[in-house]
PDB file of N, CA and C in Angstrom:
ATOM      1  N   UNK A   1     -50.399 155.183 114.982  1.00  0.00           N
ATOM      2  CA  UNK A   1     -50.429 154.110 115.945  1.00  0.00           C
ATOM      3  C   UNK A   1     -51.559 154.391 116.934  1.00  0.00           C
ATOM      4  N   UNK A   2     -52.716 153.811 117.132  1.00  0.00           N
ATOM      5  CA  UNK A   2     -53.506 153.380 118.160  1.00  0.00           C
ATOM      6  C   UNK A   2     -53.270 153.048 119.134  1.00  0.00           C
ATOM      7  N   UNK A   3     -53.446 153.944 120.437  1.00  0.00           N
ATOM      8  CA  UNK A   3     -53.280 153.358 122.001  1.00  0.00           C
ATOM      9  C   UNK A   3     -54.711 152.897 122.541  1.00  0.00           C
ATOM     10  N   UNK A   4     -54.567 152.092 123.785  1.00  0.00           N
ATOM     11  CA  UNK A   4     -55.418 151.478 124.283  1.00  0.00           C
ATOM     12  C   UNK A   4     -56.261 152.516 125.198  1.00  0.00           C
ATOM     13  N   UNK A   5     -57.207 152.861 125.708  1.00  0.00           N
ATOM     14  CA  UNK A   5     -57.350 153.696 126.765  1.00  0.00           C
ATOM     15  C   UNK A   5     -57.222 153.366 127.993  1.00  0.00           C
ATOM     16  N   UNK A   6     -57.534 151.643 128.223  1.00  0.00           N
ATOM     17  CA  UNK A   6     -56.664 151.220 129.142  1.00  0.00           C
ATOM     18  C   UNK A   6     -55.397 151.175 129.638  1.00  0.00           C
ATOM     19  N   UNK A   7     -54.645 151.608 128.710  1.00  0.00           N
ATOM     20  CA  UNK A   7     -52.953 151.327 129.195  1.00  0.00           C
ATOM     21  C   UNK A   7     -52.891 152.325 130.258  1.00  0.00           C
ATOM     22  N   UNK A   8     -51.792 152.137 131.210  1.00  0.00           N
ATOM     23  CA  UNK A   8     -51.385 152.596 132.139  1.00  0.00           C
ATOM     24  C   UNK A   8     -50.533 153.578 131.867  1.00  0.00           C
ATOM     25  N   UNK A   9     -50.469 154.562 132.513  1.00  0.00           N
ATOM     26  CA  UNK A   9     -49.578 155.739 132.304  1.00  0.00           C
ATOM     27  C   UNK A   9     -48.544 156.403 133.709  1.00  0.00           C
ATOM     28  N   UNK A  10     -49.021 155.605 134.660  1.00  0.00           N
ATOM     29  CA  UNK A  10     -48.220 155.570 135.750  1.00  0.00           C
ATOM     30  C   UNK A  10     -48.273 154.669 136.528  1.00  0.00           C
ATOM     31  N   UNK A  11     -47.564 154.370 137.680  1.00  0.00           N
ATOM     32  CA  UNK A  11     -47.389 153.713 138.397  1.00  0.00           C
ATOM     33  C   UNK A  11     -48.775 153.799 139.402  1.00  0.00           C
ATOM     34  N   UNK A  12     -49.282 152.031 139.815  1.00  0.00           N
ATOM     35  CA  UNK A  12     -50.286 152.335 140.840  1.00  0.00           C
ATOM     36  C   UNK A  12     -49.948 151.369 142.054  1.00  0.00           C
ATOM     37  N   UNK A  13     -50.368 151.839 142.938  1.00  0.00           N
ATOM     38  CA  UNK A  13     -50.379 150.997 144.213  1.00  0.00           C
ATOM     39  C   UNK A  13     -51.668 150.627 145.023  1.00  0.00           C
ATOM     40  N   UNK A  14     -51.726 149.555 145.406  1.00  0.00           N
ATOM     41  CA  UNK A  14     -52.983 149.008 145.350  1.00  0.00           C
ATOM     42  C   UNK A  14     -52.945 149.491 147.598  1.00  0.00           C
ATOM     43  N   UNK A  15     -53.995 150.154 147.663  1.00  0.00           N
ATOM     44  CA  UNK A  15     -53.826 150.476 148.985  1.00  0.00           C
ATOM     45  C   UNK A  15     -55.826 150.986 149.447  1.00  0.00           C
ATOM     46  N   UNK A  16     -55.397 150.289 150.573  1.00  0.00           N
ATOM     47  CA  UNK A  16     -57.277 150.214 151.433  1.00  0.00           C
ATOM     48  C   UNK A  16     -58.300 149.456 150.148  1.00  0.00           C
ATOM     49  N   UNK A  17     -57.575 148.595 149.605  1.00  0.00           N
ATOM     50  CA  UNK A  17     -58.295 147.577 148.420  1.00  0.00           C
ATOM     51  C   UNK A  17     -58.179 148.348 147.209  1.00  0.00           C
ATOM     52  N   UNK A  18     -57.942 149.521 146.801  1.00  0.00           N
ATOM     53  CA  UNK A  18     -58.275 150.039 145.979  1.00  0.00           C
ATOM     54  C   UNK A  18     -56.896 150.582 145.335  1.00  0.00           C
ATOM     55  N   UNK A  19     -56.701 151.421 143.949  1.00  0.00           N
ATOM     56  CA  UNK A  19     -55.574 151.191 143.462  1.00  0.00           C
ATOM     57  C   UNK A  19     -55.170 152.980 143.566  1.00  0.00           C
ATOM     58  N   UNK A  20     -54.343 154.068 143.589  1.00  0.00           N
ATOM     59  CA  UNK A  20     -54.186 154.792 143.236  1.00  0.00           C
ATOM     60  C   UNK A  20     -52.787 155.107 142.889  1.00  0.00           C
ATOM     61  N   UNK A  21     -52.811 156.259 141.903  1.00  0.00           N
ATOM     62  CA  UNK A  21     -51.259 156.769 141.225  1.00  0.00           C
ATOM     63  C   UNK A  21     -50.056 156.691 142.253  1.00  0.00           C
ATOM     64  N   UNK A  22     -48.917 156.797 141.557  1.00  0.00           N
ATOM     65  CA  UNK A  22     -47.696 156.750 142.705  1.00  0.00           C
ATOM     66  C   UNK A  22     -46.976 157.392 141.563  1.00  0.00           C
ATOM     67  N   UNK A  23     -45.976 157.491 142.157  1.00  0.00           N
ATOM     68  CA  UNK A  23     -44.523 158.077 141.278  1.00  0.00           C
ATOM     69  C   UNK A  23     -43.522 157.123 141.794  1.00  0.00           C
ATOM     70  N   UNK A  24     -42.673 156.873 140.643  1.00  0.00           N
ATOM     71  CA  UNK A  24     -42.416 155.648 140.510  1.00  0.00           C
ATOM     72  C   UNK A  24     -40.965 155.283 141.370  1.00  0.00           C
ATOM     73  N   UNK A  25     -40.511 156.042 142.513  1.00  0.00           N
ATOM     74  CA  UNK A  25     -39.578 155.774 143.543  1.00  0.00           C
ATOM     75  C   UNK A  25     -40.959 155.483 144.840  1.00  0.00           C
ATOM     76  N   UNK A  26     -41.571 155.666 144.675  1.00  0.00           N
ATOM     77  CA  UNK A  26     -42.766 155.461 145.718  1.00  0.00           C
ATOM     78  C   UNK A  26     -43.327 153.570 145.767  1.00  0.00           C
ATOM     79  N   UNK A  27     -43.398 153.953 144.330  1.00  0.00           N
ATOM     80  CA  UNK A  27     -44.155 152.351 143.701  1.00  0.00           C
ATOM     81  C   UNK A  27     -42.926 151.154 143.623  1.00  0.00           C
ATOM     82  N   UNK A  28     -41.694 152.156 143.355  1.00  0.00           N
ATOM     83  CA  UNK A  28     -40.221 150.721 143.363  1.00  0.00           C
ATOM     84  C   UNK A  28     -40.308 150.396 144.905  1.00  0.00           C
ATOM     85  N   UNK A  29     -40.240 151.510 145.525  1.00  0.00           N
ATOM     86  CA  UNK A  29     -39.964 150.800 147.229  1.00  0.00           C
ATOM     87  C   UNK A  29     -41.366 150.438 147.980  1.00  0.00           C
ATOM     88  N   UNK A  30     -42.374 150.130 147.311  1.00  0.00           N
ATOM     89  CA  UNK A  30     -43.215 148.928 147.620  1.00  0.00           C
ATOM     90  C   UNK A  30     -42.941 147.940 147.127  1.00  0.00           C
ATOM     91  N   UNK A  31     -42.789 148.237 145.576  1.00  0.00           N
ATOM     92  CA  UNK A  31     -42.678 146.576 145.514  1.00  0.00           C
ATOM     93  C   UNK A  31     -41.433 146.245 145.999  1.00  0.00           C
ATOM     94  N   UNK A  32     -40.533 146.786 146.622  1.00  0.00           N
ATOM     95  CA  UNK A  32     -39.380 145.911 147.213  1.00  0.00           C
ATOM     96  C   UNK A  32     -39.720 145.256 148.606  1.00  0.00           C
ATOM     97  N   UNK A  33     -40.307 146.068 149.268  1.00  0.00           N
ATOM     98  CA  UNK A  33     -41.130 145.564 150.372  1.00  0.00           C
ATOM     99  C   UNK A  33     -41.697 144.739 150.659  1.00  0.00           C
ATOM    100  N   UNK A  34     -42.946 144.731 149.397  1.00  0.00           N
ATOM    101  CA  UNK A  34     -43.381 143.639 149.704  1.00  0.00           C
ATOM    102  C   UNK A  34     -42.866 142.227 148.919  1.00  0.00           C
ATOM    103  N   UNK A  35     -41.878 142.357 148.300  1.00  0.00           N
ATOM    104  CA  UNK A  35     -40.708 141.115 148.011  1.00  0.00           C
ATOM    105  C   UNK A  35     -40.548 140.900 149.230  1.00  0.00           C
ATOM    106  N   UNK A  36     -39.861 141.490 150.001  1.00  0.00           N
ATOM    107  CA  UNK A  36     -38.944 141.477 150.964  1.00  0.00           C
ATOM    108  C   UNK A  36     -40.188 140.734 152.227  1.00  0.00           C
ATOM    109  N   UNK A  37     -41.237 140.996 152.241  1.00  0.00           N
ATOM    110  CA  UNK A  37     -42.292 140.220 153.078  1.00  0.00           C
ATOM    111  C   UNK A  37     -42.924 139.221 152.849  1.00  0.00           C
ATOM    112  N   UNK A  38     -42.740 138.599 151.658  1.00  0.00           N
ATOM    113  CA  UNK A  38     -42.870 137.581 150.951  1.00  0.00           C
ATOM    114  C   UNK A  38     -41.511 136.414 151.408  1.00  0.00           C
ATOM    115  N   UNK A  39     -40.770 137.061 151.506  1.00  0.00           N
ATOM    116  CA  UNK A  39     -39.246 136.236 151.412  1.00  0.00           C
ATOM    117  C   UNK A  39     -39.409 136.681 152.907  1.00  0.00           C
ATOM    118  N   UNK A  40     -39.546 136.927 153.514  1.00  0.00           N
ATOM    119  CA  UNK A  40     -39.613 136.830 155.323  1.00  0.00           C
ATOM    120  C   UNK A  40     -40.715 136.155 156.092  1.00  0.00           C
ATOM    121  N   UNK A  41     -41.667 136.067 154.960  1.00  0.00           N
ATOM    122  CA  UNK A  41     -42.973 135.133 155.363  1.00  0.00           C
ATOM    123  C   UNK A  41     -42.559 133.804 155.155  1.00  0.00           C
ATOM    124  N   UNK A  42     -42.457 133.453 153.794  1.00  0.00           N
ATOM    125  CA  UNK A  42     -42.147 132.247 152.724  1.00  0.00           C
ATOM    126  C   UNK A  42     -40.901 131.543 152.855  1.00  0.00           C
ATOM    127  N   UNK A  43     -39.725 132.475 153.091  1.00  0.00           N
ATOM    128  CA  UNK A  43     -38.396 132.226 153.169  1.00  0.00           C
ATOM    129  C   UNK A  43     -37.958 132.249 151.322  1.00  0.00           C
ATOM    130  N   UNK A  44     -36.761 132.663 151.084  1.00  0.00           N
ATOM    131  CA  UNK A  44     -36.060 132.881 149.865  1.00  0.00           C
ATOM    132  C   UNK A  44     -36.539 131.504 148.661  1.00  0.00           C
ATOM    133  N   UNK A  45     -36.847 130.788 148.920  1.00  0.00           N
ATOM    134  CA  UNK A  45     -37.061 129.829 148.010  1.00  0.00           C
ATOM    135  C   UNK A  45     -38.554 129.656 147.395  1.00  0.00           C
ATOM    136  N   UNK A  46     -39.234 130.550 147.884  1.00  0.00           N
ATOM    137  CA  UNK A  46     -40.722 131.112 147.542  1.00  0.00           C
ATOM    138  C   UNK A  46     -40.813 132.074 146.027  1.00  0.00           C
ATOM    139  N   UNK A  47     -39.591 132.516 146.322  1.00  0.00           N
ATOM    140  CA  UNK A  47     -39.110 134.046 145.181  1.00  0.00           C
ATOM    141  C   UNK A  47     -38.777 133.057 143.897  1.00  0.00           C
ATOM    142  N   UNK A  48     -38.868 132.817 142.769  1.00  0.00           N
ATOM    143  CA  UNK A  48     -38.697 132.895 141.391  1.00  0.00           C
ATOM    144  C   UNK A  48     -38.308 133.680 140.057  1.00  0.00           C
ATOM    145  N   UNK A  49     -37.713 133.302 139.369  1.00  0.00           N
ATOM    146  CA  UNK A  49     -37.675 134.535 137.973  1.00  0.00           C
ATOM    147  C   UNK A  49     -37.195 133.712 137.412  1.00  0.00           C
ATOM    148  N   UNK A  50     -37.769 134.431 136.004  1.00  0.00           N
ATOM    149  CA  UNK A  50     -38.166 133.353 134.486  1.00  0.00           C
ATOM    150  C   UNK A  50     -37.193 134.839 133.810  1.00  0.00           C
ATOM    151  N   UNK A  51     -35.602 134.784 133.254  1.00  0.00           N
ATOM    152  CA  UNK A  51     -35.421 135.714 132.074  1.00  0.00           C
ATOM    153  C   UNK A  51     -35.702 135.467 130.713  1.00  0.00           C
ATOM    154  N   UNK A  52     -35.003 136.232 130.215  1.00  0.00           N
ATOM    155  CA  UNK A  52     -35.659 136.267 128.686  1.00  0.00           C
ATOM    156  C   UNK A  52     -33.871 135.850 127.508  1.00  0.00           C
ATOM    157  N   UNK A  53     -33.891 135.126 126.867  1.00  0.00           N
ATOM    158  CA  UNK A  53     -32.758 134.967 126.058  1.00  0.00           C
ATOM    159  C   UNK A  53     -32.483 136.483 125.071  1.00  0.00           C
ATOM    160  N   UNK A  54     -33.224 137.420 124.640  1.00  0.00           N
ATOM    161  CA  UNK A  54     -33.407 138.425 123.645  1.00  0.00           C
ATOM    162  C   UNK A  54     -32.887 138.973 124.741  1.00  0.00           C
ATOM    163  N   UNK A  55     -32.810 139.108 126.356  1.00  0.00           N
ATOM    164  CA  UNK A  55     -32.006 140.195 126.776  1.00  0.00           C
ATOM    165  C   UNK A  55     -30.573 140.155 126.487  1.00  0.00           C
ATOM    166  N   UNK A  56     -29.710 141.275 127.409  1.00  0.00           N
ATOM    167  CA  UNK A  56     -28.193 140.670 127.035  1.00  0.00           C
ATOM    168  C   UNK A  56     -27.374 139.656 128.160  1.00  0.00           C
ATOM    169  N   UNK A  57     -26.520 139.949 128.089  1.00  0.00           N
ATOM    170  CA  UNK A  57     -25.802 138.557 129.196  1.00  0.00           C
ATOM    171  C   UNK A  57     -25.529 139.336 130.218  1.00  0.00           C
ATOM    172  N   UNK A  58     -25.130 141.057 130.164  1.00  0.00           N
ATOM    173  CA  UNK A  58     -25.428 141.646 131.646  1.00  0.00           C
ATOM    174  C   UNK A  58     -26.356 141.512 132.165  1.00  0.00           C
ATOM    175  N   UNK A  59     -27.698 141.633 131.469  1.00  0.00           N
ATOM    176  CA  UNK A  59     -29.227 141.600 131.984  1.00  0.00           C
ATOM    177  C   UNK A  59     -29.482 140.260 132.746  1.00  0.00           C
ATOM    178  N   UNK A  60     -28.994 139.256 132.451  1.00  0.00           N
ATOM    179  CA  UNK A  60     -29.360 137.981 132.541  1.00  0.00           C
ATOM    180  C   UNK A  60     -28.368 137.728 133.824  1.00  0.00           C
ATOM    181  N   UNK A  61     -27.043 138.490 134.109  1.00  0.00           N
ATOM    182  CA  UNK A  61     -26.217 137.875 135.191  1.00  0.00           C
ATOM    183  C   UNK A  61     -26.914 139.001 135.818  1.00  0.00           C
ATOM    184  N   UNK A  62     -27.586 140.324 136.199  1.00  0.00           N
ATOM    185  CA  UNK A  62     -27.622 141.016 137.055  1.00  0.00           C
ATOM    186  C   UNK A  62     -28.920 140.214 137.814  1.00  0.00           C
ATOM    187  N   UNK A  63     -29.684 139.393 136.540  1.00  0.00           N
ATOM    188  CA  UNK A  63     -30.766 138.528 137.231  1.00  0.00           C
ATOM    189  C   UNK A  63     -30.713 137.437 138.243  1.00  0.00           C
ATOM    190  N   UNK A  64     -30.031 137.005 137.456  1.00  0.00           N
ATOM    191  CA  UNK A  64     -29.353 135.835 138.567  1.00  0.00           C
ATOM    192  C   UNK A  64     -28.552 136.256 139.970  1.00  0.00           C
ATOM    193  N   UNK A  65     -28.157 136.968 139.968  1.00  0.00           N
ATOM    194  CA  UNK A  65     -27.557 137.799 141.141  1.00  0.00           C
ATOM    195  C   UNK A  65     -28.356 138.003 141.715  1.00  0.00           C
ATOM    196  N   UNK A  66     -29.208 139.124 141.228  1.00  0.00           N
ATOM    197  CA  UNK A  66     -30.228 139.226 142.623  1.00  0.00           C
ATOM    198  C   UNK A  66     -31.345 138.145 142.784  1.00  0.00           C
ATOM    199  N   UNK A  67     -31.479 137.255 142.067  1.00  0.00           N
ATOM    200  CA  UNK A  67     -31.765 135.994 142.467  1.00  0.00           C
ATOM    201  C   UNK A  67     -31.229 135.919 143.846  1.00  0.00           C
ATOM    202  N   UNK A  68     -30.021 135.072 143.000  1.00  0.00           N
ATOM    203  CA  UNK A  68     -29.354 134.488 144.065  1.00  0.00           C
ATOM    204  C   UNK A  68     -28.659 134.783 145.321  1.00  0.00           C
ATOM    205  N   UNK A  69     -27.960 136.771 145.127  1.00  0.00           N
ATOM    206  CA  UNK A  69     -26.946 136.940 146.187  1.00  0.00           C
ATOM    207  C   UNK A  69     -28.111 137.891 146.681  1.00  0.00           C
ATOM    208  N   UNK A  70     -29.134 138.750 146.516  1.00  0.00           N
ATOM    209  CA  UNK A  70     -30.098 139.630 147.443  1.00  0.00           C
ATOM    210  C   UNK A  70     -30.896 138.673 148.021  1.00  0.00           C
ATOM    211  N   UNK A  71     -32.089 137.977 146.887  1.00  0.00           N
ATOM    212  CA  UNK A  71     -33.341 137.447 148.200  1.00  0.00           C
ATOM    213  C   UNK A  71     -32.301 136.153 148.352  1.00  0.00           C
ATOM    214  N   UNK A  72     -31.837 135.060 147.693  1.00  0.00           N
ATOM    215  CA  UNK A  72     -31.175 133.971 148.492  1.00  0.00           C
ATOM    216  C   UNK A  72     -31.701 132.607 147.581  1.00  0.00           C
ATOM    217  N   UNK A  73     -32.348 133.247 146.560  1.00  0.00           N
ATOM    218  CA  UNK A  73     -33.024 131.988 146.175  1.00  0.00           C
ATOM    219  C   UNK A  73     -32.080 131.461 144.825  1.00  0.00           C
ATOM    220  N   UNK A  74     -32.239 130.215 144.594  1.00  0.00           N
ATOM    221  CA  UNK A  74     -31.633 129.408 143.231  1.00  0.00           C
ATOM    222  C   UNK A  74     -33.045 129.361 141.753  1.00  0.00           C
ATOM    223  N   UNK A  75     -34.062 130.013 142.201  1.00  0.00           N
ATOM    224  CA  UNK A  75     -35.190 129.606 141.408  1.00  0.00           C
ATOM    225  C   UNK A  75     -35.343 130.560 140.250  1.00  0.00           C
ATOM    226  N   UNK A  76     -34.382 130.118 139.308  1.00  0.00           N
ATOM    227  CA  UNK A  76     -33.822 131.471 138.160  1.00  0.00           C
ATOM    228  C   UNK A  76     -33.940 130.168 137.212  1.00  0.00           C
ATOM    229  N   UNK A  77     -34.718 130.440 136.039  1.00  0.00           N
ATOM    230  CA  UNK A  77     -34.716 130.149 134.652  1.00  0.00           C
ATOM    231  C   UNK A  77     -34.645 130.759 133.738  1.00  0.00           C
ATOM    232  N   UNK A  78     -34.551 130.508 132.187  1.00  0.00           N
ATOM    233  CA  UNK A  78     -34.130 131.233 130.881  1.00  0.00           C
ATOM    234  C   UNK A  78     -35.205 130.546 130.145  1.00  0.00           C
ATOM    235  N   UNK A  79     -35.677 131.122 129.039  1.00  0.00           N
ATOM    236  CA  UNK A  79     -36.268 130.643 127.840  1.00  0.00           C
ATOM    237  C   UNK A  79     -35.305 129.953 126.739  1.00  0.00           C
ATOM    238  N   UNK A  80     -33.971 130.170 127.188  1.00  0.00           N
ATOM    239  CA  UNK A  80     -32.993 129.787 126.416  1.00  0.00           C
ATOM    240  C   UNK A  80     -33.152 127.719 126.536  1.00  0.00           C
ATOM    241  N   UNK A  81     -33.533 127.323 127.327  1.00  0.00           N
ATOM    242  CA  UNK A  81     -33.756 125.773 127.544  1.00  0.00           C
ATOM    243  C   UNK A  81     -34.756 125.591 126.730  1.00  0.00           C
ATOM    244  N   UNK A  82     -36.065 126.625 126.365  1.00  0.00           N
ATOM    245  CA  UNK A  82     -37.098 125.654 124.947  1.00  0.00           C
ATOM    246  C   UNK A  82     -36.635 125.640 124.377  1.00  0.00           C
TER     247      UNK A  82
END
């Protein structure tokens, strides 16, 4: 099997414009952050998510949950409607 040399091999965070490594409890609680400043800028109805039908039905209710009961938003779709 052939890898890319591009692929990523860790987590990066994009900081003073530029991107460097993180470890990946570093890189989860940015991106929660900056969710979380997005949805304090925007307000909860800014936030979106598209799941996937091939996941399972826990995957898909834990989505909708934090949809709906963390940031606040209703803007949750499935591929299961094409």
């Amino acid at each position: 099997m052939s890898r890319s040399l591009e692929r990523l091999t860790e987590p990066l965070i994009k900081q003073g414009g530029s991107l460097r490594a993180a470890g990946w409890d570093e890189a989860l609680e940015a991106a929660a952050a900056g969710l979380g400043a997005s949805v304090q800028r925007h307000g909860p109805q800014s936030f979106g998510m598209f799941s996937c039908s091939k996941a399972t039905n826990e995957v898909n209710f834990i989505a909708q949950k934090l949809a709906r009961a963390v940031i606040g938003s209703n803007n949750i779709d499935s591929c299961n409607r094409t």
